[in-house]
Every structure is written in C-alpha cells, then in structure tokens.
N, C-alpha and C. Protein backbone atom coordinates (compact mmCIF):
# COMPACT_ATOMS: atom_id res chain seq x y z
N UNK A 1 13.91 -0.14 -8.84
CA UNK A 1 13.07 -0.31 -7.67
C UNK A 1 13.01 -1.79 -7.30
N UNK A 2 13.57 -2.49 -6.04
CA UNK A 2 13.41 -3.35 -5.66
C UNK A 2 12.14 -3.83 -4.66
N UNK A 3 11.41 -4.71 -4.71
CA UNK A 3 10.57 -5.00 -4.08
C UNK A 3 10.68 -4.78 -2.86
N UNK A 4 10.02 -3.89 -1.76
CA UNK A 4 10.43 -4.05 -0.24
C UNK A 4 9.11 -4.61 0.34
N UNK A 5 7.93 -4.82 -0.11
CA UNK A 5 6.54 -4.80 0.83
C UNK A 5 6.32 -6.26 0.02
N UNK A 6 6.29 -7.05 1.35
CA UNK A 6 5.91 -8.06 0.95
C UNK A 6 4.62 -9.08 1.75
N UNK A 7 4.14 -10.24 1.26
CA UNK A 7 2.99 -11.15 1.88
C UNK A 7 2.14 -10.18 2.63
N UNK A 8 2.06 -10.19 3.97
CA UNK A 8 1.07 -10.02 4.45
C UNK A 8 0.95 -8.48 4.56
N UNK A 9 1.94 -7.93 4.69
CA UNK A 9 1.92 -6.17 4.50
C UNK A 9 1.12 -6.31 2.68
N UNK A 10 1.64 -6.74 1.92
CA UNK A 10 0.72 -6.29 0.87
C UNK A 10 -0.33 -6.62 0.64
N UNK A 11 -1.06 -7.71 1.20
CA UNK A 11 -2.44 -7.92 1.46
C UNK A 11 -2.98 -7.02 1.78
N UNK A 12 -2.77 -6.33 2.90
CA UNK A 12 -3.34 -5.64 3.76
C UNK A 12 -3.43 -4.25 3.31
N UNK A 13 -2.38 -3.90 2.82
CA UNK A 13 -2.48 -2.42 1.86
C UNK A 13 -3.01 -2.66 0.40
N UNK A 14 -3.46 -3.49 0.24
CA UNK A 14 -4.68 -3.92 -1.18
C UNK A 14 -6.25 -3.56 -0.33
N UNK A 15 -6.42 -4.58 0.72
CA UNK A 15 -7.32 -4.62 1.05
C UNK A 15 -7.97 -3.25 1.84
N UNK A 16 -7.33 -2.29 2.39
CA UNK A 16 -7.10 -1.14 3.04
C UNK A 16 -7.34 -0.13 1.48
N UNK A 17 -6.55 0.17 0.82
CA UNK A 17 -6.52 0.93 -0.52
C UNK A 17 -7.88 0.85 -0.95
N UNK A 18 -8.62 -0.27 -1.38
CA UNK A 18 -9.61 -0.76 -2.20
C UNK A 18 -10.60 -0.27 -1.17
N UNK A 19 -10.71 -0.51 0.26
CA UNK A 19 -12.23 -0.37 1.37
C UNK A 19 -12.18 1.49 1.13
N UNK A 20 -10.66 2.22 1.31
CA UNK A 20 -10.83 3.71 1.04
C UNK A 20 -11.58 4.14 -0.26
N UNK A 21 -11.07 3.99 -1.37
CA UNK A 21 -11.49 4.34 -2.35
C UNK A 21 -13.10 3.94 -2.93
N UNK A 22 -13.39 3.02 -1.89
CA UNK A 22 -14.68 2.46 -2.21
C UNK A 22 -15.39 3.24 -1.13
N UNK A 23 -15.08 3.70 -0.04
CA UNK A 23 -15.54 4.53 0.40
C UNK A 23 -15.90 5.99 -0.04
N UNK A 24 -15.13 6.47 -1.08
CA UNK A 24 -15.18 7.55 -1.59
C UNK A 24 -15.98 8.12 -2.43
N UNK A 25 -16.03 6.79 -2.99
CA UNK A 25 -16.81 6.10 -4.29
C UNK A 25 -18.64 6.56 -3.86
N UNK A 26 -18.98 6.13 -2.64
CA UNK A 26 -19.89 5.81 -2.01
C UNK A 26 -20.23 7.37 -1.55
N UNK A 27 -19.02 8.01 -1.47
CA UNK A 27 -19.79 9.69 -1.11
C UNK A 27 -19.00 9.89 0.23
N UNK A 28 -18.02 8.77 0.46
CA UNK A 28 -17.22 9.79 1.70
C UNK A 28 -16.70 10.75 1.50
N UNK A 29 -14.97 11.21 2.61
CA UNK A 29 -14.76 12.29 2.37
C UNK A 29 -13.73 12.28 0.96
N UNK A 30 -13.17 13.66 0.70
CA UNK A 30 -12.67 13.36 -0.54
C UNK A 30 -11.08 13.09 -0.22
N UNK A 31 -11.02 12.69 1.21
CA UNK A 31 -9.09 12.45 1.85
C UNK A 31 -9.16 10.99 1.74
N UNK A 32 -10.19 10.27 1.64
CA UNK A 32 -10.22 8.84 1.19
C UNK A 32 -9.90 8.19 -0.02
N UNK A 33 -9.77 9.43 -1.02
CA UNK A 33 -8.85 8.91 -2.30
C UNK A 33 -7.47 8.45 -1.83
N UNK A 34 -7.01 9.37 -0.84
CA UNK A 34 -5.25 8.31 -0.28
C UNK A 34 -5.29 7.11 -0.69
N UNK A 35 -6.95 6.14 -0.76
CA UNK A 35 -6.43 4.45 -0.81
C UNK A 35 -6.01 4.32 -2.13
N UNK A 36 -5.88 5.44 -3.05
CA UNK A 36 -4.76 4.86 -4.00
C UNK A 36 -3.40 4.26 -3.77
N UNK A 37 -2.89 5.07 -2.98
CA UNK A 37 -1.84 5.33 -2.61
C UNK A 37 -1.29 3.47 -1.52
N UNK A 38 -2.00 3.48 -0.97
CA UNK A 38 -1.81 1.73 -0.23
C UNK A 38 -2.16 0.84 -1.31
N UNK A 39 -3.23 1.35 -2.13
CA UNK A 39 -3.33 0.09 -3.16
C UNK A 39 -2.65 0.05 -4.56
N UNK A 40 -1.72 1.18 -4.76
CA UNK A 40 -0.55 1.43 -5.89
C UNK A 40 0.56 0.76 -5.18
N UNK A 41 0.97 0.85 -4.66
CA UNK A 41 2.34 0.38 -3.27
C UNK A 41 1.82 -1.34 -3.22
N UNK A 42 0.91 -1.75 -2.90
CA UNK A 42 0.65 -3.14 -2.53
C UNK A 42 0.66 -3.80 -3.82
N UNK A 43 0.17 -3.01 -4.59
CA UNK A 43 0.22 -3.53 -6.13
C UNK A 43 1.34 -4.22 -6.86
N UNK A 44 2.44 -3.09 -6.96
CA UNK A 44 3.85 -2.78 -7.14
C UNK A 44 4.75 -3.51 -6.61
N UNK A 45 5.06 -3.45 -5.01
CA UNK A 45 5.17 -3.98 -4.21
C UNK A 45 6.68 -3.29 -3.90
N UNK A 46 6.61 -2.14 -4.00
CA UNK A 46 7.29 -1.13 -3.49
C UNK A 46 6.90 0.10 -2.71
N UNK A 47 7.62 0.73 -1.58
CA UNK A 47 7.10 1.73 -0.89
C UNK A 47 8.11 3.04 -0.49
N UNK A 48 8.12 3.70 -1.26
CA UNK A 48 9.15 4.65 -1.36
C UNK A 48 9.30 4.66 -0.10
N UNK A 49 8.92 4.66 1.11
CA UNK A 49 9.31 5.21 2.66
C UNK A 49 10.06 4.32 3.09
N UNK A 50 9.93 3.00 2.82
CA UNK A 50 10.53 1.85 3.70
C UNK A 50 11.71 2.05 3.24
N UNK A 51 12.90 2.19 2.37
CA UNK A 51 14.13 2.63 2.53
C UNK A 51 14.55 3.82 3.29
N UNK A 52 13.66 4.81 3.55
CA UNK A 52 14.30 5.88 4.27
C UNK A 52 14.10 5.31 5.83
N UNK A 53 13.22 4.58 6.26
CA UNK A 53 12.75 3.86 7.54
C UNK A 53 13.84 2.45 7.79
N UNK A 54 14.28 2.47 6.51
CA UNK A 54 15.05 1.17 7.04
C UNK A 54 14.07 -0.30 7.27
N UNK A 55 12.67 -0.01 6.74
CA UNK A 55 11.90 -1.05 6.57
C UNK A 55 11.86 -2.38 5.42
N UNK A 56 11.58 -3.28 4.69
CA UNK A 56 11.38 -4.15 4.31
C UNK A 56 10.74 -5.71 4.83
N UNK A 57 9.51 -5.35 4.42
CA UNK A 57 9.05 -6.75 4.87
C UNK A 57 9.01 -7.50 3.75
N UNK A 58 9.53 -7.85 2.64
CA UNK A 58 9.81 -8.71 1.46
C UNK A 58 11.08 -9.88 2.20
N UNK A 59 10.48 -10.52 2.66
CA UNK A 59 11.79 -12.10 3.05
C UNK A 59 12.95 -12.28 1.99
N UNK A 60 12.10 -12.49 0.71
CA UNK A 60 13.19 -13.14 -0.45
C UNK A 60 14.36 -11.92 -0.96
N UNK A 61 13.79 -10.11 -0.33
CA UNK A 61 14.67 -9.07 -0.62
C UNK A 61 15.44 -8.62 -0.19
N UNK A 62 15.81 -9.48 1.42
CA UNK A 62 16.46 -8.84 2.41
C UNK A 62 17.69 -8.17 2.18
C-alpha cells in the first residue's frame, strides 16, 4: 500500500473522522460511526478508492 492521501486531504479526514465519532459518542445517530472510516484512511494515509478514481493527493507519491 502506497501512500495516496496526503497534507491537507488528511487533515481534514482526521478532523472530520474524530467530530463523527464524537458525535456518536454524544448519542447521535449510529451511521456516524463511518468517522472511523475518514479517520483510519487519514491515519494510514491510504484510501482504497483513490486508485480506482485515479485520485492521489500525496505530492511526494505521484
């Protein structure tokens, strides 16, 4: 697995992941566990979709 999600995309899917799950936390709904899912990926810094999309925002992976 090569890195594809990079700088500011992975900020943002940390910060996005963490507000869901803390929402959930708090008694939202229970489809707000997904922010695992942005905040495992931002973590990692891989995103299984962006090769089938032809995406990569990692500069140093191009």
């Amino acid at each position: 697995m090569k890195q594809n999600v990079g700088g500011i995309d992975r900020v943002l899917r940390i910060i996005v992941g963490l507000a869901l799950i803390a929402w959930a936390l708090m008694g939202g709904p229970v489809w707000a566990w997904i922010g695992i899912v942005p905040l495992g990926t931002g973590l990692v810094g891989f995103c299984a979709l962006y090769p089938l999309l032809g995406i990569n925002t990692c500069p140093s992976k191009k």
